[in-house]
N, C-alpha and C. Protein backbone atom coordinates (compact mmCIF):
# COMPACT_ATOMS: atom_id res chain seq x y z
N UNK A 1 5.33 -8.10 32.27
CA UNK A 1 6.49 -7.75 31.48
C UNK A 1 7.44 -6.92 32.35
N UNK A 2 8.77 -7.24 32.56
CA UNK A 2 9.64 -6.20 32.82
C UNK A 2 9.43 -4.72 32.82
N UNK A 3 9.58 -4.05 33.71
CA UNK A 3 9.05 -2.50 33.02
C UNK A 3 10.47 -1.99 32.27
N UNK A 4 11.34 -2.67 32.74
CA UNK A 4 12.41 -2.08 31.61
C UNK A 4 12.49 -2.18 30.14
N UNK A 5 11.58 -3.27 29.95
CA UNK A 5 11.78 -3.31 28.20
C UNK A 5 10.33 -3.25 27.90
N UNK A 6 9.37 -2.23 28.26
CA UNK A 6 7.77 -2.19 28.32
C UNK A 6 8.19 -1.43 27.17
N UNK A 7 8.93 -0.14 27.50
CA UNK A 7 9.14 0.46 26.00
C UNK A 7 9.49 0.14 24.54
N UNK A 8 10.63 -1.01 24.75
CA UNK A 8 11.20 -1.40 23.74
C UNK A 8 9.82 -2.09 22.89
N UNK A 9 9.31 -3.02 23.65
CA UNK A 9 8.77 -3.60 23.49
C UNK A 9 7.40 -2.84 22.52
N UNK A 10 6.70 -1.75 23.26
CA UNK A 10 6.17 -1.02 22.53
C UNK A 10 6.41 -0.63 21.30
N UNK A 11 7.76 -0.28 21.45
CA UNK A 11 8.39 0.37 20.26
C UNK A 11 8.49 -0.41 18.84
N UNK A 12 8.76 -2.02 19.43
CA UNK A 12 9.09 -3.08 18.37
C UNK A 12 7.59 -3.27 17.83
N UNK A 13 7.03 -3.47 18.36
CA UNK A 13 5.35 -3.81 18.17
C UNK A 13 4.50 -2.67 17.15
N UNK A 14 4.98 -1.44 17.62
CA UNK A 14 4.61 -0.35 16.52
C UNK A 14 5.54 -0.91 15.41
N UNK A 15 6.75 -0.59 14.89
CA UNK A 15 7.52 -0.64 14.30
C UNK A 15 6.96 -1.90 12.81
N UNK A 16 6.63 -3.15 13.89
CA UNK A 16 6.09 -3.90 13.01
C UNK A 16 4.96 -4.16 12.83
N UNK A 17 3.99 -3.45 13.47
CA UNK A 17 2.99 -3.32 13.05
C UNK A 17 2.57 -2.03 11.73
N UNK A 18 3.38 -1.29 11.28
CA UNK A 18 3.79 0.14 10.81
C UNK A 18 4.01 -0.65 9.05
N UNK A 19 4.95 -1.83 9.46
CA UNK A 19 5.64 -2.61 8.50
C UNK A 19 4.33 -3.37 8.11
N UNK A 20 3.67 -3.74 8.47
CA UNK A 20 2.05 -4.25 7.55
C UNK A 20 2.81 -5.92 7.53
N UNK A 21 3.90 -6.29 8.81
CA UNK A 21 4.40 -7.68 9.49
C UNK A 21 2.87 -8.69 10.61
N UNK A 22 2.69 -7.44 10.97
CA UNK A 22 1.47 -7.94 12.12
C UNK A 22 0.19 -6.97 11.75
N UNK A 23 -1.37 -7.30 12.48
CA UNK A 23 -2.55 -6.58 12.13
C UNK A 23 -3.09 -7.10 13.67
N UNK A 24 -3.66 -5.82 14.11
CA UNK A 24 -4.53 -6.29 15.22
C UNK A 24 -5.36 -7.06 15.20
N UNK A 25 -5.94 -8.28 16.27
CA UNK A 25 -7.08 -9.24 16.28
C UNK A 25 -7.82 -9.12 17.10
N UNK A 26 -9.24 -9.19 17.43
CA UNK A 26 -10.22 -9.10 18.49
C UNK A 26 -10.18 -10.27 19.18
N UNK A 27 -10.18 -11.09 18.40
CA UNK A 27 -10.68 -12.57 18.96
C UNK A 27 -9.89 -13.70 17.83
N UNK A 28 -9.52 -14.96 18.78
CA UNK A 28 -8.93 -15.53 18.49
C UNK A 28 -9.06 -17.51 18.89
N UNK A 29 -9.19 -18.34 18.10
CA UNK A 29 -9.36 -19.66 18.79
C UNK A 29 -7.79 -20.09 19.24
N UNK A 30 -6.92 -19.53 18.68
CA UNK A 30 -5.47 -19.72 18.79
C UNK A 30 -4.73 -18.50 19.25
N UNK A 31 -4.31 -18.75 20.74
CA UNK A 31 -3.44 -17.61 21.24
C UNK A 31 -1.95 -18.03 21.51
N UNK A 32 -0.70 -17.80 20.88
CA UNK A 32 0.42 -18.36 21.31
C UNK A 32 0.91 -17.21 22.63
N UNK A 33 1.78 -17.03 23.06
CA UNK A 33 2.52 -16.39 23.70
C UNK A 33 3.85 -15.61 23.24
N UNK A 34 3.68 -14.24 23.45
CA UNK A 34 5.00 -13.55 22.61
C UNK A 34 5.86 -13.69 23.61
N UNK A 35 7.33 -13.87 23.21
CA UNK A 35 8.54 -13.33 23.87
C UNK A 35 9.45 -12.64 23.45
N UNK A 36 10.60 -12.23 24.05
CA UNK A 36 11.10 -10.85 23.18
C UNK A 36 12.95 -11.54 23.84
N UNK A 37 13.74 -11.17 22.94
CA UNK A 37 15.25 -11.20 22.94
C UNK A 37 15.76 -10.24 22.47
N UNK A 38 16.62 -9.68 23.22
CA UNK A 38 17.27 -8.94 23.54
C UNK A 38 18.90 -9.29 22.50
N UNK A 39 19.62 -7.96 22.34
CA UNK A 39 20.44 -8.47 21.80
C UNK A 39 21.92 -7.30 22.17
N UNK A 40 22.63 -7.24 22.11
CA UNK A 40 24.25 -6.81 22.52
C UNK A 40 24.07 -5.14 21.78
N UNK A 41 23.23 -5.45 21.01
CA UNK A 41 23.00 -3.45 20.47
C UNK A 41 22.04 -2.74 21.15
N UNK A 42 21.62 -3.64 22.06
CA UNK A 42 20.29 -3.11 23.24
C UNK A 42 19.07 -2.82 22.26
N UNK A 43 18.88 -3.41 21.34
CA UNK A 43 17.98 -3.87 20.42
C UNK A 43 17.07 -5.24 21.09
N UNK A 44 15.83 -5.30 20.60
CA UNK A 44 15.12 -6.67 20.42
C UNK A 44 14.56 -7.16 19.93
N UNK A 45 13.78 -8.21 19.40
CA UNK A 45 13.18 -8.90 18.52
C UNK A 45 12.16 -9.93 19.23
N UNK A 46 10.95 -9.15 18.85
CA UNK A 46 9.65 -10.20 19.45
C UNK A 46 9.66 -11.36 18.20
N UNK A 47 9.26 -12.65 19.27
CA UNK A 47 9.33 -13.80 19.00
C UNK A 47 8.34 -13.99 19.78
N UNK A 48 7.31 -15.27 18.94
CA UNK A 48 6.05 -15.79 19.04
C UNK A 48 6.47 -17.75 19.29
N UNK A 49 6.07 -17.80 20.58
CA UNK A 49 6.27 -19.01 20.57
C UNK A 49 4.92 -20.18 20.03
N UNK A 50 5.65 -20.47 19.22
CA UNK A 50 4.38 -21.11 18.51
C UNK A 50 4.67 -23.04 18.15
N UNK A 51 4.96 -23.11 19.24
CA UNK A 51 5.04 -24.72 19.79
C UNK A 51 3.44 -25.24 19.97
N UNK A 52 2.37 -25.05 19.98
CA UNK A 52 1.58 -25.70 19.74
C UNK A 52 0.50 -25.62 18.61
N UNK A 53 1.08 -24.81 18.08
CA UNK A 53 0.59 -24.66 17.02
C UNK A 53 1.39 -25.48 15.61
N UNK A 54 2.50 -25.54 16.02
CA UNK A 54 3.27 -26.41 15.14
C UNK A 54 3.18 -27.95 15.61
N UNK A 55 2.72 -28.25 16.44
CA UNK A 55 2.48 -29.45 17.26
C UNK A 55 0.95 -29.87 16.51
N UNK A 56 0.51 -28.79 15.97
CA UNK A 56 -1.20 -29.89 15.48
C UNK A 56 -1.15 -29.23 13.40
N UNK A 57 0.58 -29.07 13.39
CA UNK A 57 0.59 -29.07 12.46
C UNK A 57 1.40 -30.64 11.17
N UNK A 58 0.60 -30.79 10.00
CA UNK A 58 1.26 -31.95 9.80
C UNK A 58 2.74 -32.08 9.19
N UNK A 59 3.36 -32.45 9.61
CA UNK A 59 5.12 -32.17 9.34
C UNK A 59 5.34 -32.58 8.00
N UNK A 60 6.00 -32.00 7.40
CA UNK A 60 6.15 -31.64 6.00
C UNK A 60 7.22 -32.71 5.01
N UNK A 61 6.49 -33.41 3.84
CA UNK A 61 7.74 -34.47 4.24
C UNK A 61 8.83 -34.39 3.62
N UNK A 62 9.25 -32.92 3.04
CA UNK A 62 10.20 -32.94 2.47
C UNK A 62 10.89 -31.70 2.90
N UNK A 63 12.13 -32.06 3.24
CA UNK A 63 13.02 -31.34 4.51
C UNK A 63 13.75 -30.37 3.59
N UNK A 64 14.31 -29.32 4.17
CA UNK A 64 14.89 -28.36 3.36
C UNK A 64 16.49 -28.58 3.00
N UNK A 65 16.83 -28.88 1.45
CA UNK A 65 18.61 -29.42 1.22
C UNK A 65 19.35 -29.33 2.28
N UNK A 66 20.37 -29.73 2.06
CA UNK A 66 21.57 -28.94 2.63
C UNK A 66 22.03 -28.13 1.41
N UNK A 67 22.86 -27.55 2.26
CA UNK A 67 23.45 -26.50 1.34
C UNK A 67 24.39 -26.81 -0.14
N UNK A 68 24.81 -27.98 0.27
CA UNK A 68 25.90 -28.33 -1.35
C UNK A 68 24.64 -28.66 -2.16
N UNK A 69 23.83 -29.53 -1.82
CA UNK A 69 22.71 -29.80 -2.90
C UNK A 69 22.21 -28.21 -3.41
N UNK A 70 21.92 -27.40 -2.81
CA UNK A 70 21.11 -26.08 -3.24
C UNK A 70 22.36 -25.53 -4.10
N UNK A 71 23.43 -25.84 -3.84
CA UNK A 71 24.61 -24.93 -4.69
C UNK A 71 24.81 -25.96 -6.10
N UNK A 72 24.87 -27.36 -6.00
CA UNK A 72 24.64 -28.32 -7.08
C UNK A 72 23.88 -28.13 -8.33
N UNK A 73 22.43 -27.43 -7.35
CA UNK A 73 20.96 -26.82 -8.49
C UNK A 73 21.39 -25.70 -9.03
N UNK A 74 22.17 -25.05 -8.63
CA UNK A 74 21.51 -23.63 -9.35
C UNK A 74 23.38 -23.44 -9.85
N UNK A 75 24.15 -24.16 -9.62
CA UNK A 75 25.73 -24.10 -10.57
C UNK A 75 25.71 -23.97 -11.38
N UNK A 76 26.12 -22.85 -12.26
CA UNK A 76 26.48 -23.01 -13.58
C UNK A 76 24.96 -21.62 -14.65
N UNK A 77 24.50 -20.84 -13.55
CA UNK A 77 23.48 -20.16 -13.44
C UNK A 77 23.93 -19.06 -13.65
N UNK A 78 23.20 -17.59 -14.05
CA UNK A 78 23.88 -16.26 -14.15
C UNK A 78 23.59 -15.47 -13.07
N UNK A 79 22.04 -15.72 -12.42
CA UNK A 79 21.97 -15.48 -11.23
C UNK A 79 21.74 -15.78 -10.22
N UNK A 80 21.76 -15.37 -9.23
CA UNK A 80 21.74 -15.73 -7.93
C UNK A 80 21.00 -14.76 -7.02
N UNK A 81 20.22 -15.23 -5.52
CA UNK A 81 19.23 -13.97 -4.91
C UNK A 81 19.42 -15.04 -3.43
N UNK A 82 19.95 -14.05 -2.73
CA UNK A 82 20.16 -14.32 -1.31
C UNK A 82 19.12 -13.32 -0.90
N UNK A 83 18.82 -14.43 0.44
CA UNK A 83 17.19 -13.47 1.35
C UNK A 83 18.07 -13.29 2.80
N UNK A 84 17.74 -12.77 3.20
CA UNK A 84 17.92 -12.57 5.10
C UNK A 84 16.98 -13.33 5.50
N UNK A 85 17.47 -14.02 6.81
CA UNK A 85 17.09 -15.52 7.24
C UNK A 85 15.52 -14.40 8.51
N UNK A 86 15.81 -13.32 8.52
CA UNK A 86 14.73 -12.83 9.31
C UNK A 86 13.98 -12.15 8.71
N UNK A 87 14.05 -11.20 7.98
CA UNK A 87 12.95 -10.46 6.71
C UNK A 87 12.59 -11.54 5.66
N UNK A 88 13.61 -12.61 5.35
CA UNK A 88 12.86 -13.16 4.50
C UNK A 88 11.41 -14.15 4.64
N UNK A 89 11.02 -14.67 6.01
CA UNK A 89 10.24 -15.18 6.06
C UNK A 89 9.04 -13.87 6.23
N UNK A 90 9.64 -13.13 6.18
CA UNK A 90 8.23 -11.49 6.10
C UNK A 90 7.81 -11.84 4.67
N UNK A 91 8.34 -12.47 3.62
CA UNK A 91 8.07 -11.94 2.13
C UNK A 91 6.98 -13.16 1.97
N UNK A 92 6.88 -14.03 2.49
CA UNK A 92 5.55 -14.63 2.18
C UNK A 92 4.50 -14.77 3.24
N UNK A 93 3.60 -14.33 2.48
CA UNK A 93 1.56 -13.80 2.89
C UNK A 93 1.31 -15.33 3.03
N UNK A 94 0.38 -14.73 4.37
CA UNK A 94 -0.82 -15.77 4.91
C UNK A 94 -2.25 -15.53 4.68
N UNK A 95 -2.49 -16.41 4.23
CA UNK A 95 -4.22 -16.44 3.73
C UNK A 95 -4.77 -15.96 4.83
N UNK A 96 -5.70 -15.42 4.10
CA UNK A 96 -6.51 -14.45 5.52
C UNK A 96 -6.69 -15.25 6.28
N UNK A 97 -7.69 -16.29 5.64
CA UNK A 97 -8.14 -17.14 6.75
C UNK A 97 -7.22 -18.10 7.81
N UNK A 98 -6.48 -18.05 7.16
CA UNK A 98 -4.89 -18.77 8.28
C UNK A 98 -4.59 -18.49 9.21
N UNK A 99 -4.57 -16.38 9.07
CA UNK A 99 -3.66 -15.65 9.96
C UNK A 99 -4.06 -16.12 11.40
N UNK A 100 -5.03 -16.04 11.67
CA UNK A 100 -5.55 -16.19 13.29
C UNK A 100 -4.77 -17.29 13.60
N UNK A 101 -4.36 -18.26 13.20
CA UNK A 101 -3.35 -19.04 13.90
C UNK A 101 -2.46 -18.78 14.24
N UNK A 102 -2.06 -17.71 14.10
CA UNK A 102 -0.70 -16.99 14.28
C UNK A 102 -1.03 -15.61 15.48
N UNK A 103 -2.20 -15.98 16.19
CA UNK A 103 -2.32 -15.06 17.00
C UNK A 103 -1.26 -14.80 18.43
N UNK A 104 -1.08 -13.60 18.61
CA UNK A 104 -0.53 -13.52 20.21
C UNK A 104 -0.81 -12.63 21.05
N UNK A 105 -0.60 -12.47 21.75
CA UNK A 105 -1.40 -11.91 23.02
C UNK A 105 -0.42 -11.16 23.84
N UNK A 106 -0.57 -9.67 24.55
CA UNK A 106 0.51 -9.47 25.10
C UNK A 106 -0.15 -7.98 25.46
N UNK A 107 0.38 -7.34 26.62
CA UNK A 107 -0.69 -5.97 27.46
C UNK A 107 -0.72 -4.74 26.20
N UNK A 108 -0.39 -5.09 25.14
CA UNK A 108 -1.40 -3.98 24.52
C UNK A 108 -2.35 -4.50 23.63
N UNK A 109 -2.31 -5.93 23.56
CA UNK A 109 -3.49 -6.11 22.94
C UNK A 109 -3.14 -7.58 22.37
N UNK A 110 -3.98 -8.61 21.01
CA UNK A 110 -3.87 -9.13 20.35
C UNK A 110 -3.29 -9.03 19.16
N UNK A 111 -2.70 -9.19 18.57
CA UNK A 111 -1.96 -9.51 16.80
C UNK A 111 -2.29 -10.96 16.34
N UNK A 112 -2.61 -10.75 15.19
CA UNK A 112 -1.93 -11.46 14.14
C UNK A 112 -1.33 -11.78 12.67
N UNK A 113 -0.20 -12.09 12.84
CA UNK A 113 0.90 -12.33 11.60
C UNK A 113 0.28 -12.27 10.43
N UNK A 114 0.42 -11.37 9.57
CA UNK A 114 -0.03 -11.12 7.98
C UNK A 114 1.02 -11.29 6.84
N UNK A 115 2.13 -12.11 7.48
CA UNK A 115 3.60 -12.81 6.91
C UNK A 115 3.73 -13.84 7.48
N UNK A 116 4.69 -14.75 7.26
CA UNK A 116 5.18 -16.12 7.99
C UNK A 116 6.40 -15.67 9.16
N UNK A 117 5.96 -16.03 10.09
CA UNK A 117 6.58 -15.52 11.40
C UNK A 117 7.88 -16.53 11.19
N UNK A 118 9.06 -16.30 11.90
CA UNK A 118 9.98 -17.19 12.03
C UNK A 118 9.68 -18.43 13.43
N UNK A 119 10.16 -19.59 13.08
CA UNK A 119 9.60 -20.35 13.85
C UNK A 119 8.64 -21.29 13.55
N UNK A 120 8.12 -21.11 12.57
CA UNK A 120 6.71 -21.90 12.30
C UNK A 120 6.91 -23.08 11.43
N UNK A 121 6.61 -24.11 11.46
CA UNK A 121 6.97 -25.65 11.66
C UNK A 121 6.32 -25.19 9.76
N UNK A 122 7.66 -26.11 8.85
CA UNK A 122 7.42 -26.06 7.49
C UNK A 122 6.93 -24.99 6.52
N UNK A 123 7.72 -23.68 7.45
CA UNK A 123 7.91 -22.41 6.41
C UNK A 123 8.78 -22.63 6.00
N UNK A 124 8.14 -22.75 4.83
CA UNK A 124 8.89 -22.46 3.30
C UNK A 124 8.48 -21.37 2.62
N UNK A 125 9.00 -20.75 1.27
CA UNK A 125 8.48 -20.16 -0.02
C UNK A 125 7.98 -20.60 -0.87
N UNK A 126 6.73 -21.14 -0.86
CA UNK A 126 5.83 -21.94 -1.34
C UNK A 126 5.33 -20.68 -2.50
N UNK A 127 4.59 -21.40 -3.26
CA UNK A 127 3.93 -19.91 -4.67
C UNK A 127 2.50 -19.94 -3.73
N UNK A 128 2.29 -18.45 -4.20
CA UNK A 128 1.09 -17.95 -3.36
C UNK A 128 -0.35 -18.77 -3.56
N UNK A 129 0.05 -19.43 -4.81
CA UNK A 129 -1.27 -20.58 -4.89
C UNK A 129 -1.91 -21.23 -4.27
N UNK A 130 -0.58 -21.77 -3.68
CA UNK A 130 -0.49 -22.87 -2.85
C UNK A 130 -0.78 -22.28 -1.11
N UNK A 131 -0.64 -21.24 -0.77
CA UNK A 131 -1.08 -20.62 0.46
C UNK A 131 -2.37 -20.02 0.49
N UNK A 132 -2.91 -20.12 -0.85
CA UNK A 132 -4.57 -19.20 -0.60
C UNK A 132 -5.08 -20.48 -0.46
């Protein structure tokens, strides 16, 4: 890792690990690789590349609207609930037994995701039924 962003990096990793986003792992059959982006507020955001894990996943066969269809459904409604395209995939839980697929690896240790990471092939907001 860069030693210039060893800190940040630290810092982000507590931060979301603090947030009950990530949980430490010992061991793992699935290790992706973290990476981290940087952004214009000298801020960053770890990102889990999880290309092969979405690669032995089965693709989902029903694709997410476009947007006039989603505004079509819910027209004529009293309310309305907008998510943030990055906390909102925090709001839905992974079955315990899932999480380890979502492992990553990186010099302070192992994690894994105890939310739906961004990135991950056919996250949706599914009801929690359907994820245990």
């Amino acid at each position: 890792m860069n030693p210039r962003y060893k800190e940040k990096v630290r810092l982000e990793i507590q931060k979301i690990l603090d947030a009950g986003i990530i949980e430490p792992v010992e061991e793992s059959e699935w290790i992706s690789v973290m990476v981290f982006q940087d952004n214009k507020m000298g801020e960053i955001r770890i990102c889990v590349d999880l290309r092969k894990l979405n690669d032995a996943c089965v693709t989902e066969p029903f694709p997410t609207p476009f947007t006039n269809e989603v505004l079509d459904s819910v027209g004529g409604h009293e309310a309305y609930s907008f998510t943030n395209g990055f906390s909102g995939y925090h709001e839905i839980k992974i079955a315990k037994e899932d999480r380890n697929k979502t492992t990553f690896a990186m010099e302070y240790g192992c994690y894994q995701y105890t939310v739906m990471p961004f990135g991950l092939k056919n996250a949706q907001p599914y009801s929690q039924e359907l994820l245990s």
